[in-house]
Protein backbone atom coordinates (compact mmCIF):
# COMPACT_ATOMS: atom_id res chain seq x y z
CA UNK A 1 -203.64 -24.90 -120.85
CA UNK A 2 -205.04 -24.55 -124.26
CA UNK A 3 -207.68 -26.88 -123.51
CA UNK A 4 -208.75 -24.08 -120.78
CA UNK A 5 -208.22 -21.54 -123.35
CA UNK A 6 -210.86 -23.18 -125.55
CA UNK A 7 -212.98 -24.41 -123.00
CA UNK A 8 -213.42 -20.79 -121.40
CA UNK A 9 -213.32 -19.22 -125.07
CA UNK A 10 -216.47 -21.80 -126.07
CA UNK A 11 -218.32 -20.72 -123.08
CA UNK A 12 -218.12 -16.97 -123.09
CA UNK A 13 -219.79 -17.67 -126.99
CA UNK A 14 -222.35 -19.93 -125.57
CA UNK A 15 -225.17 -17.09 -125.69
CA UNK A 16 -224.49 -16.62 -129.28
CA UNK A 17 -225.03 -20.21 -130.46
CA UNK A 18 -227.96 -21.39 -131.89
CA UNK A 19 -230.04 -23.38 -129.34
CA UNK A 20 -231.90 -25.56 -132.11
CA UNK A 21 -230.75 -28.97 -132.86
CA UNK A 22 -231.09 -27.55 -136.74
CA UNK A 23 -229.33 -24.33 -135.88
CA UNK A 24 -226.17 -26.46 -133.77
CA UNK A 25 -225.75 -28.64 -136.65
CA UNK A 26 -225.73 -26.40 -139.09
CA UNK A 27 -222.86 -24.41 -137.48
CA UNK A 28 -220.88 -27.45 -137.54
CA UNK A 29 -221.42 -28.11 -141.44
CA UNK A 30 -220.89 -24.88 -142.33
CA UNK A 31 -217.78 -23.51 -139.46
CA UNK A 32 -215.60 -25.77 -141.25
CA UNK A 33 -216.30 -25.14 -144.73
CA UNK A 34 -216.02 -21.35 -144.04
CA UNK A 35 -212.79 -22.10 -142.22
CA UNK A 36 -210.96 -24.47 -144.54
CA UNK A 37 -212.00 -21.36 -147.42
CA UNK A 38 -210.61 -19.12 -145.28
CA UNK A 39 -207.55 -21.09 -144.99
CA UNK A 40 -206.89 -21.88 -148.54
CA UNK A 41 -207.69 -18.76 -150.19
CA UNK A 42 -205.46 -16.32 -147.78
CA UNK A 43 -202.59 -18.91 -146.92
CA UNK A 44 -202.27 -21.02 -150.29
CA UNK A 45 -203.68 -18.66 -152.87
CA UNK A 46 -201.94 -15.94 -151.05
CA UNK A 47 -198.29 -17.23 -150.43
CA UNK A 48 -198.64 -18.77 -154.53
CA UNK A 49 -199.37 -15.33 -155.55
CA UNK A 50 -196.34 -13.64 -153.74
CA UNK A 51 -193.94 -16.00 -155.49
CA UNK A 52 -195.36 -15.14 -158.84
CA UNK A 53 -195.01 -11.88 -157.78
CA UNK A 54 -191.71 -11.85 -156.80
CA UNK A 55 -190.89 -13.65 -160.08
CA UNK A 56 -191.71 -11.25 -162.03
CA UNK A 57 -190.67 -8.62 -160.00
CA UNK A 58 -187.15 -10.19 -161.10
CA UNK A 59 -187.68 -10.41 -163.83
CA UNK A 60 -188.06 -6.70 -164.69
CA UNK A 61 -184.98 -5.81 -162.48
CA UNK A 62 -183.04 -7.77 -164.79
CA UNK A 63 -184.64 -4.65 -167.32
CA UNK A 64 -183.83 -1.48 -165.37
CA UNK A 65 -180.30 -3.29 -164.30
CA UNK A 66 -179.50 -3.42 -168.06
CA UNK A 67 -180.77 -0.01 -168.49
CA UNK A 68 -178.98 1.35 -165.94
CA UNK A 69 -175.55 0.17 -167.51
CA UNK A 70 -176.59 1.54 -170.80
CA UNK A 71 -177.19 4.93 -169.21
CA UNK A 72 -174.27 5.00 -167.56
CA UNK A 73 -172.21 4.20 -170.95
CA UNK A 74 -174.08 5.79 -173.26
CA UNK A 75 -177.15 8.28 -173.31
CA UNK A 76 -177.92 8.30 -177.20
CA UNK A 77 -178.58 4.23 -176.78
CA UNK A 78 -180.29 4.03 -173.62
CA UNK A 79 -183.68 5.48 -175.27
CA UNK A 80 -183.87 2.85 -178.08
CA UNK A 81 -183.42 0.44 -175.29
CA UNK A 82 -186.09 1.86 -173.23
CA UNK A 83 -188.23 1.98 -175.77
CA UNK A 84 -187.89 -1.87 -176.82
CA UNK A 85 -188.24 -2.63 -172.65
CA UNK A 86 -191.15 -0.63 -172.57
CA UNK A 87 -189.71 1.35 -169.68
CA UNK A 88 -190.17 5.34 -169.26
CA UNK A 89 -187.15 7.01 -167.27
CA UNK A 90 -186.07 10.97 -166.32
CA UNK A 91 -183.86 12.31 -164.38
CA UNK A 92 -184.83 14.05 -161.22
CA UNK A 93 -183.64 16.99 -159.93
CA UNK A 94 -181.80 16.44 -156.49
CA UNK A 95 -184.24 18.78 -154.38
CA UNK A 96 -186.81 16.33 -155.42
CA UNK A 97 -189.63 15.58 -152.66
CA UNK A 98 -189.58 13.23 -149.81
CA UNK A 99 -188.87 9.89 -151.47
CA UNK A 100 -191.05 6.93 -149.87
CA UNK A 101 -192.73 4.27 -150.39
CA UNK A 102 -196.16 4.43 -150.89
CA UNK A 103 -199.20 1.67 -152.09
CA UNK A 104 -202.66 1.05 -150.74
CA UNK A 105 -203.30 -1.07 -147.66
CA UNK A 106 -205.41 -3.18 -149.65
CA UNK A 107 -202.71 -3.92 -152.42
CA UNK A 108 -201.30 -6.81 -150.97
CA UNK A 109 -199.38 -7.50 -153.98
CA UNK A 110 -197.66 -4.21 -153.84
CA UNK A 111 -195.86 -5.46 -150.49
CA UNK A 112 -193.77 -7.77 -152.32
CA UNK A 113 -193.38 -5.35 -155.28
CA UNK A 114 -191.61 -2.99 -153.03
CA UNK A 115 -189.62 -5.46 -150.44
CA UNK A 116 -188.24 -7.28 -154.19
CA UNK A 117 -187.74 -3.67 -155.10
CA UNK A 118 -185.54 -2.86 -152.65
CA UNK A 119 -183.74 -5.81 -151.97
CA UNK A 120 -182.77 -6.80 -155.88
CA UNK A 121 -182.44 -3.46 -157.67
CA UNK A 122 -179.63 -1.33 -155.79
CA UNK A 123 -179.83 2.25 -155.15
CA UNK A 124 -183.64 2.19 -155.04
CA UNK A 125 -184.72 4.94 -153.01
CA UNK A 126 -188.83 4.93 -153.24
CA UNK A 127 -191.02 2.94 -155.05
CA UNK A 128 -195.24 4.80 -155.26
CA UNK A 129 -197.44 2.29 -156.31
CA UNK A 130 -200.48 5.35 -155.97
CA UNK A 131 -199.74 7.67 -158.43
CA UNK A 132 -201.52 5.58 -161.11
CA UNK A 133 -202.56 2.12 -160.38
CA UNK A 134 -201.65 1.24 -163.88
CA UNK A 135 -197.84 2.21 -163.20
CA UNK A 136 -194.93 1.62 -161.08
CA UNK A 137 -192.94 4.37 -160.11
CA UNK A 138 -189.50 3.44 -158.85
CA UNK A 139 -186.87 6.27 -157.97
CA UNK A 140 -183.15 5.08 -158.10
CA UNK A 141 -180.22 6.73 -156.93
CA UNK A 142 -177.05 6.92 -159.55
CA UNK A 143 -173.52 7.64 -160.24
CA UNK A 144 -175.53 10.81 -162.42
CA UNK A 145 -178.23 11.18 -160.50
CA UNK A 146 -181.92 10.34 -159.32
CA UNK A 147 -183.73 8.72 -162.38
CA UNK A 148 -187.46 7.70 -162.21
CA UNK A 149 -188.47 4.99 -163.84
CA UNK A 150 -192.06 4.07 -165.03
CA UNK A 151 -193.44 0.74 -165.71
CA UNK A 152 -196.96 -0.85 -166.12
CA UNK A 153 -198.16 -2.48 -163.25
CA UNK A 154 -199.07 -5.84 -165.04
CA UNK A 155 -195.72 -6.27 -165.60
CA UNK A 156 -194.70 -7.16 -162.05
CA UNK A 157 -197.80 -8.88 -160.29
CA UNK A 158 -199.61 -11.77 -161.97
CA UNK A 159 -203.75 -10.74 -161.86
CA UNK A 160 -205.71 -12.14 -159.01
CA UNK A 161 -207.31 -15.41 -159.37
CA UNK A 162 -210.78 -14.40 -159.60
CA UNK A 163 -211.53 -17.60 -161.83
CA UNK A 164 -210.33 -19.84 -158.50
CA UNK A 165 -211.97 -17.77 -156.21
CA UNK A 166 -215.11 -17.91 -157.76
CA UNK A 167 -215.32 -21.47 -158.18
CA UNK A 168 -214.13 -22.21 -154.71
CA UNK A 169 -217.31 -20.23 -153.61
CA UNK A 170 -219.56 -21.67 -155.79
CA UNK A 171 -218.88 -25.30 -155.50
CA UNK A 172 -218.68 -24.01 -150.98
CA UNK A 173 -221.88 -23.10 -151.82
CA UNK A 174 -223.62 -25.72 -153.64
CA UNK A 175 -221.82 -28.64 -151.04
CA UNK A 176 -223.04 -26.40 -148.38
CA UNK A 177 -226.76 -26.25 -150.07
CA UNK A 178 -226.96 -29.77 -150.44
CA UNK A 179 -225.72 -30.12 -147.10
CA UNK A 180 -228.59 -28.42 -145.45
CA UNK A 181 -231.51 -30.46 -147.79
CA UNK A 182 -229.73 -33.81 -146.61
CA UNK A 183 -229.52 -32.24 -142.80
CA UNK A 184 -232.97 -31.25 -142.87
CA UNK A 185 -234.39 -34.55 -144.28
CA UNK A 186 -232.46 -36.47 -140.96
CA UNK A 187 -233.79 -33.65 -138.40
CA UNK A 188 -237.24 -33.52 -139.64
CA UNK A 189 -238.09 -37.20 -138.07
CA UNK A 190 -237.00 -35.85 -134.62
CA UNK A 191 -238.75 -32.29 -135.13
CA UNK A 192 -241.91 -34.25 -135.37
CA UNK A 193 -241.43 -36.85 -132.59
CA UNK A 194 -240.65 -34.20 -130.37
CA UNK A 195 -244.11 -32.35 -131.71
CA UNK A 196 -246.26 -35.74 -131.40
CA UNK A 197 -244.63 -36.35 -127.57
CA UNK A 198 -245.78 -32.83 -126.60
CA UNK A 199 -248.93 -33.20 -128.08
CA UNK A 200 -249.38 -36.44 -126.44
CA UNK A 201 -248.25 -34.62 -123.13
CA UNK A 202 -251.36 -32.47 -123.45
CA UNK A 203 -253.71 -35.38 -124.28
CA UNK A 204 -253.56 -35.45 -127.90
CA UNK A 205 -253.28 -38.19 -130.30
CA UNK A 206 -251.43 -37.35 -133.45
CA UNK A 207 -250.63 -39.96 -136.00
CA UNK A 208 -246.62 -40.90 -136.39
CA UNK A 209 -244.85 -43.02 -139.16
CA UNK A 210 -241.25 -43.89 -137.85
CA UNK A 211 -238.63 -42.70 -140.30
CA UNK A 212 -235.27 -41.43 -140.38
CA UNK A 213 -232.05 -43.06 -139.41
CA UNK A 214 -231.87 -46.27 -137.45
CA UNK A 215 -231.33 -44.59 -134.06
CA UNK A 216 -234.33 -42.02 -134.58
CA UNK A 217 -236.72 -45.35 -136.00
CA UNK A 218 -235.87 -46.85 -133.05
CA UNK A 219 -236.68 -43.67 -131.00
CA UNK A 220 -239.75 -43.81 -132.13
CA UNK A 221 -240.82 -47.15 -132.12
CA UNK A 222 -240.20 -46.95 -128.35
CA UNK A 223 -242.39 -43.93 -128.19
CA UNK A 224 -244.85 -45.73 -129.89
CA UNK A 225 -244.85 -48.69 -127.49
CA UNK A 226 -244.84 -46.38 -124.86
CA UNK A 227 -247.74 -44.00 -125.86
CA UNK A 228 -249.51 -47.60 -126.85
CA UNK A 229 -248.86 -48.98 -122.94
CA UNK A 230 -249.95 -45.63 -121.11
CA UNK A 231 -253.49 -45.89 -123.67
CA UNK A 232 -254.08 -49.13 -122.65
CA UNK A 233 -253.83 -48.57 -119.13
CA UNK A 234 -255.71 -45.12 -119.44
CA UNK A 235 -258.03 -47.25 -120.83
CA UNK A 236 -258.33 -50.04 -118.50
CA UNK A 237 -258.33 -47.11 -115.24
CA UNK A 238 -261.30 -45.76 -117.23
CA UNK A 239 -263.58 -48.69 -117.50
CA UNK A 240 -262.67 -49.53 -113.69
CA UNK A 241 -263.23 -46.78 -112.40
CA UNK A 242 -266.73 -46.85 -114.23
CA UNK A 243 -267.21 -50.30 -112.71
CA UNK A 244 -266.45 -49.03 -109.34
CA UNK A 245 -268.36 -45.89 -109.63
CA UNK A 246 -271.66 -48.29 -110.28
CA UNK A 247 -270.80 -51.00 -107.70
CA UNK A 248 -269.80 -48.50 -104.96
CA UNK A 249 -272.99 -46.25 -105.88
CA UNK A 250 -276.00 -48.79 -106.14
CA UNK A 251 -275.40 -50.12 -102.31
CA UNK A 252 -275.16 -46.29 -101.14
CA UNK A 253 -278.51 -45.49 -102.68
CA UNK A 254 -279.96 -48.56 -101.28
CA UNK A 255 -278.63 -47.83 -97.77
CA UNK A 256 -280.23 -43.73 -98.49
CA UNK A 257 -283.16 -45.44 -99.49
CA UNK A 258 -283.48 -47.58 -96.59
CA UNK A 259 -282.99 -44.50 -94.21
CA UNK A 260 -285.58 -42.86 -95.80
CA UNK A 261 -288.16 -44.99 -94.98
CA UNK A 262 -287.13 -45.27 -91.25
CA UNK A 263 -288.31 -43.03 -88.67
CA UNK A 264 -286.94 -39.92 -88.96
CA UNK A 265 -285.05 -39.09 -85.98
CA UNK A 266 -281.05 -37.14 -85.17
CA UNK A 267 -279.32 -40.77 -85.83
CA UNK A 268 -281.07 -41.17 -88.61
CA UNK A 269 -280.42 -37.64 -90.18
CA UNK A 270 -276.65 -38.31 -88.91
CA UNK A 271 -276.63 -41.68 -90.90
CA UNK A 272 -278.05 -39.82 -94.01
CA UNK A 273 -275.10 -37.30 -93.63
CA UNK A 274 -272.79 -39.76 -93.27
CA UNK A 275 -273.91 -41.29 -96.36
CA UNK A 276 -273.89 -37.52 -98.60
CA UNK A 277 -270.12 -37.56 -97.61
CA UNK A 278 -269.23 -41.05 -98.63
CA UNK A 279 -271.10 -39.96 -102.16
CA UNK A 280 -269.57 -37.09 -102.10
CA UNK A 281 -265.78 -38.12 -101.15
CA UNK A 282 -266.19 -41.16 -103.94
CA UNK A 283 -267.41 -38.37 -106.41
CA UNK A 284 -264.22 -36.14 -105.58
CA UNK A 285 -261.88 -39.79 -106.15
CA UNK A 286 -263.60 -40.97 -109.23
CA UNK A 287 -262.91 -37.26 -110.70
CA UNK A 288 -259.10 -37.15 -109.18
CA UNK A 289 -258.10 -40.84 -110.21
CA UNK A 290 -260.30 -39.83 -113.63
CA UNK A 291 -259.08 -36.53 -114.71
CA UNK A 292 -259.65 -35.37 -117.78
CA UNK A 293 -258.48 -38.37 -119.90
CA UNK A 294 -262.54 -38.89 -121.23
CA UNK A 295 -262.59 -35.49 -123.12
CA UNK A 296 -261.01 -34.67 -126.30
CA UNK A 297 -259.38 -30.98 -127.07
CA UNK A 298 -261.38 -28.99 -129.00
CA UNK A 299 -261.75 -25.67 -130.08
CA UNK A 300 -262.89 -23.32 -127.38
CA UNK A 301 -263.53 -19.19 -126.37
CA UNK A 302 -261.68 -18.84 -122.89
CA UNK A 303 -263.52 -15.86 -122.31
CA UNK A 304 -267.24 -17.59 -122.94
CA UNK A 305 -265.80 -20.19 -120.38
CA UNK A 306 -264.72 -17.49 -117.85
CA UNK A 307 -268.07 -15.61 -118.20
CA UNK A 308 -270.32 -18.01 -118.06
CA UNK A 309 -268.01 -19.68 -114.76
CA UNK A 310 -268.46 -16.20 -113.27
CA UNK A 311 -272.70 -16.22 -114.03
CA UNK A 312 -273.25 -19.61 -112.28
CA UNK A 313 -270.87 -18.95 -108.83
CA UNK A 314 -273.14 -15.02 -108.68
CA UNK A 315 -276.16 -16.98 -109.12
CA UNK A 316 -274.81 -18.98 -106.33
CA UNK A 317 -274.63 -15.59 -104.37
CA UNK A 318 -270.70 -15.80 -104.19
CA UNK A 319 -269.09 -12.35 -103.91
CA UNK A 320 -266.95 -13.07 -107.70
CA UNK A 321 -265.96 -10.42 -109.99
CA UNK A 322 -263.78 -10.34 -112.92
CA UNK A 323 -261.27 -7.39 -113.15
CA UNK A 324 -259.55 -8.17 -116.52
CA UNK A 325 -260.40 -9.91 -119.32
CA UNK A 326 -258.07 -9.50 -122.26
CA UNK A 327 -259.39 -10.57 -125.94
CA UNK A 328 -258.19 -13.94 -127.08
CA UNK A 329 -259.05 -16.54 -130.10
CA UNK A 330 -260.08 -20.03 -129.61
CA UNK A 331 -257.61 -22.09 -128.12
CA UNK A 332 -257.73 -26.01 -127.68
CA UNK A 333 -258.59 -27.33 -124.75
CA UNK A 334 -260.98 -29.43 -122.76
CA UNK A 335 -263.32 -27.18 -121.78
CA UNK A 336 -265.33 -29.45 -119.21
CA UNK A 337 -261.63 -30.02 -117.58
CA UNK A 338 -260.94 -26.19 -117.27
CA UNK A 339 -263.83 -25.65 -115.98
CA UNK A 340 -263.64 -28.18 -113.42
CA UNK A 341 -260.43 -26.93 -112.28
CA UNK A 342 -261.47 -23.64 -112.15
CA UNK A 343 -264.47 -24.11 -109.86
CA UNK A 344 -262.56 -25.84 -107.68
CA UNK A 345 -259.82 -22.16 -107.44
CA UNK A 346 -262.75 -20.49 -107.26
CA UNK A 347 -264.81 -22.45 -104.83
CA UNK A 348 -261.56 -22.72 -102.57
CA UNK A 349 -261.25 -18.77 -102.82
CA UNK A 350 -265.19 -18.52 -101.97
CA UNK A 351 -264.42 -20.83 -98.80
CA UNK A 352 -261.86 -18.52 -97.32
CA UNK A 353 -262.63 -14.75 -98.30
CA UNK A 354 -264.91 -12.30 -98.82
CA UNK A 355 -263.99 -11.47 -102.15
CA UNK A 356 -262.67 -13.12 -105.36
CA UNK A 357 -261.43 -11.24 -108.46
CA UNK A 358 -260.35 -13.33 -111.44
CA UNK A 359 -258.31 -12.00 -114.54
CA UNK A 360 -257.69 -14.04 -118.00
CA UNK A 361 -254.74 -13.08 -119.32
CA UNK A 362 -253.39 -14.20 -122.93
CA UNK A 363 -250.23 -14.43 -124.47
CA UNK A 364 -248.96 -15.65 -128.17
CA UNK A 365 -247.37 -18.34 -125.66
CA UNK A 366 -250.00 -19.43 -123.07
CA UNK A 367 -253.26 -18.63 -121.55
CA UNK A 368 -253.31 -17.76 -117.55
CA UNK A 369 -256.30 -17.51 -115.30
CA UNK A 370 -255.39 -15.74 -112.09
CA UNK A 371 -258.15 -16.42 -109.15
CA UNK A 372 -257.24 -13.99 -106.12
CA UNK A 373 -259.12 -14.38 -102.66
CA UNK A 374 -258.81 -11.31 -99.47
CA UNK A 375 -258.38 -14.80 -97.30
CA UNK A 376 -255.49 -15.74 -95.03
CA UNK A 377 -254.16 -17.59 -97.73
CA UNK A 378 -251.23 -20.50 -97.97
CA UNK A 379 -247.69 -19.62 -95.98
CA UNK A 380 -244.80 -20.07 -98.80
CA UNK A 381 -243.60 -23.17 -97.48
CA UNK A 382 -247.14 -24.95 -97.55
CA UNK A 383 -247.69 -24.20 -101.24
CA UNK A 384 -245.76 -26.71 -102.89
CA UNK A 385 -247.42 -29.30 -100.19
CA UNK A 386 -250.70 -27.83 -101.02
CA UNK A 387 -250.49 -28.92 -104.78
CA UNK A 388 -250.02 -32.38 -103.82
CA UNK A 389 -252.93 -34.76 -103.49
CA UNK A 390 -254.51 -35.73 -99.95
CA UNK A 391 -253.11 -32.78 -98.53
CA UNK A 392 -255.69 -30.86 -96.39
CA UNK A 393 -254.23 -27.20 -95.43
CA UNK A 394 -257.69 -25.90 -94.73
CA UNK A 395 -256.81 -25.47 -90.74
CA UNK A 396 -254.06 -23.43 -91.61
CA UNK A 397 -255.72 -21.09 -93.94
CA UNK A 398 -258.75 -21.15 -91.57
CA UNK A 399 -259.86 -22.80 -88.96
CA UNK A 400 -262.97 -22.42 -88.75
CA UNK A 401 -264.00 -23.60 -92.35
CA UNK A 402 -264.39 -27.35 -92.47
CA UNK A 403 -261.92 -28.89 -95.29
CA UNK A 404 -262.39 -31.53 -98.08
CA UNK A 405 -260.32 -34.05 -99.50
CA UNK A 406 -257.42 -32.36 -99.85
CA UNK A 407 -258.19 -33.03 -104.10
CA UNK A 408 -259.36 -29.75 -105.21
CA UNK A 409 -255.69 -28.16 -105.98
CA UNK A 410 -254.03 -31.59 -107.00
CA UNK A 411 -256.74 -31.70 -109.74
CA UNK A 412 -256.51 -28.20 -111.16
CA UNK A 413 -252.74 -29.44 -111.04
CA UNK A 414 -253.38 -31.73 -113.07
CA UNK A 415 -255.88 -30.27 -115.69
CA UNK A 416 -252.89 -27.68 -116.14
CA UNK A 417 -250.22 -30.27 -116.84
CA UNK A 418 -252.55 -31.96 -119.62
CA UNK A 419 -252.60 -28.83 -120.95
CA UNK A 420 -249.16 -28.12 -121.28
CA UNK A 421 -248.80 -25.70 -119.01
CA UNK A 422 -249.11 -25.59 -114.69
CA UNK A 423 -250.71 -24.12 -111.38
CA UNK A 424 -248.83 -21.68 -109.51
CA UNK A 425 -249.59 -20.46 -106.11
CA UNK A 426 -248.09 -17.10 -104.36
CA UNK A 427 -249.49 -13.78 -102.31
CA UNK A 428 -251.99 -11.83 -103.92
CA UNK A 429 -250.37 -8.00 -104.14
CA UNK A 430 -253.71 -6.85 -104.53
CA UNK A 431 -256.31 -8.25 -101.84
CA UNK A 432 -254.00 -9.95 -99.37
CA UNK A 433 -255.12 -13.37 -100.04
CA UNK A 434 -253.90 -16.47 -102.26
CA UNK A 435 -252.88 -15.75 -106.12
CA UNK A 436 -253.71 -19.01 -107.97
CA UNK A 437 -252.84 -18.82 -111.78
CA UNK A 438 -253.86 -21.38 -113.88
CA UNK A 439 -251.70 -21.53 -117.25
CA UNK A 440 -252.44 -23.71 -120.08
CA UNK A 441 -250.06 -23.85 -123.02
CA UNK A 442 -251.32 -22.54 -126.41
């Protein structure tokens, strides 16, 4: 049952914690300190400081008990003794004011003051602890009378211990201070692995000295090994692909060549056709299988790229406008990549409408380029098929467009994931047609 208590209690706070793994671990260094202060200073320091309290409390009823006896013997040597207890009395009249006890809520001293008061000392009838913070007042009911009796205050609660607070707090502090240099020296090693894996996840190559405990070295000696493998093989795909790309395209231009030089006739013009696609279709593989692992991030305007995108597909005579263009800084990317993946949104939106309207939108977060088309577009359960590669949707879209390879989304797929960021497809609100945004991660 308690387990449930705390389990549901932790839960409804969950929105309040700190989602870092700095910020969680520094809640559990300092909850505990905070808590165990808490503990000591109102439950020990506290409960030792009502017992003095009530000591001397005691103590000084032992006082107004003798004087008391002396007043009710004799008058004329009840002020000598007064004097010599350093206690101040009068007698009341009986129509006197309500008679209560009064003290600040703050004054937790004054509670035991009172209850010792009242409990040790018979006949008391009020005791004000208000009137003057440097006195007692204490009104007690006699054989002759009310009397009211003042006392200083020091005389009946020991001073607070400021001195033990103080250093409690300070040496809190200071553990707590070194705490956070020693917890921020074992988090730092994981603060940059995690920076140097997402940098690698966009394609760059950021230098990394293991350090840290044993469990974080060996983190990332594995990430090292890892990032080492995948280079190697990025590596080895690169210079095959480059092999294949030469062996595949020297017996294609001999076979064009050949053609040439035959009579030109339909099967010959068929055969030469025949031979643009194969060029084409190897050129589409090379750049899928290829990517955009050749090209270093560097330094680029997004806008310059979007512009200049825009100039080439309207000196193709494509119907392409752009509709908003916010202002942005240079952001790292691969700029031949982009713009690979980008002709190929575009190029798909030329294919199947009338009109294409792109937008660049940037945020402190990410950059997004939105290409919207007036076509059919791509039915909502298609799209997630459609990002995939070898996945040709043209018929459905329209069918009387001839298709490629089923490789122009799959790449701009996976441009965007180098780039830290993804494609997203969905229903243009404003032409009709297919929304494609484009986000890379700044």
């Amino acid at each position: 049952m308690i387990q449930g208590y705390l389990a549901r209690m932790i839960l409804s706070l969950k929105p309040y914690l700190p989602r870092s793994l700095f910020g969680r671990a520094a809640l559990i260094l300092i909850a505990p300190v905070i808590t165990l202060q808490f503990i000591v200073s109102i439950v020990f320091i506290q409960r030792h400081y009502d017992r003095v309290t009530q000591q001397l409390t005691s103590a000084v009823v032992l006082d107004l008990r003798v004087l008391l006896a002396q007043l009710a013997d004799d008058d004329a040597k009840a002020a000598p003794l007064a004097d010599g207890l350093q206690i101040q009395y009068q007698f009341l009249p009986p129509d006197s004011t309500a008679l209560i006890d009064l003290r600040d809520f703050w004054d937790l001293a004054g509670r035991s003051v009172v209850s010792t008061l009242h409990n040790s000392l018979k006949g008391t009838l009020a005791v004000d602890l208000t009137r003057d913070p440097t006195k007692v007042h204490v009104t007690v009911q006699t054989d002759r009378g009310l009397i009211g009796f003042d006392m200083d205050r020091a005389r009946f609660s020991a001073a607070n211990p400021h001195q033990l607070l103080v250093l409690m707090a300070f040496a809190g502090l200071l553990m707590t201070v070194i705490a956070f240099v020693f917890l921020r020296n074992q988090l730092t090693p994981i603060t940059r692995l995690a920076t140097v894996a997402t940098a690698f996840g966009r394609g760059e190559h950021l230098p990394y000295a293991t350090r840290g405990a044993t469990e974080v070295r060996a983190a990332g000696q594995a990430f090292l090994a890892m990032r080492a493998r995948i280079e190697r093989q990025i590596e080895s795909r690169t210079l095959m692909l480059s092999g294949i790309s030469h062996d595949l395209r020297s017996p294609l231009t001999r076979l064009k060549l050949g053609l040439t030089l035959l009579p030109q006739d339909d099967d010959t013009a068929a055969l030469l056709g025949d031979i643009d696609d194969m060029e084409r279709l190897l050129e589409e593989f090379l750049s899928f299988i290829r990517g955009d692992s050749t090209e270093d991030p560097v330094p680029c305007d997004p806008a310059a790229l979007l512009q200049s995108l825009v100039a080439n597909m309207l000196r193709a005579g494509n119907a392409v406008r752009i509709v908003t263009m916010q202002d942005c800084q240079t952001v790292m990317m691969r700029p031949f990549a982009v713009t690979r993946a980008l002709e190929n949104l575009v190029s798909n939106a030329v294919r199947f409408g009338t009109l294409v309207e792109l937008s660049m939108i940037a945020t402190p977060e990410s950059l997004r380029y939105i290409v919207e088309d007036n076509g059919p577009g791509i039915p909502e359960p298609d799209r997630a098929q459609a990002l995939e590669p070898f996945q040709r949707l043209d018929a459905a879209r329209n069918p009387n467009h001839g298709g490629g390879v089923g490789l122009g989304l799959a790449i701009a797929t996976d441009i965007a994931r180098s780039h830290g960021g993804a494609l997203t497809l969905s229903q243009s609100p404003r032409l009709g047609g297919l929304h494609a945004e484009l986000r890379i991660a700044r």
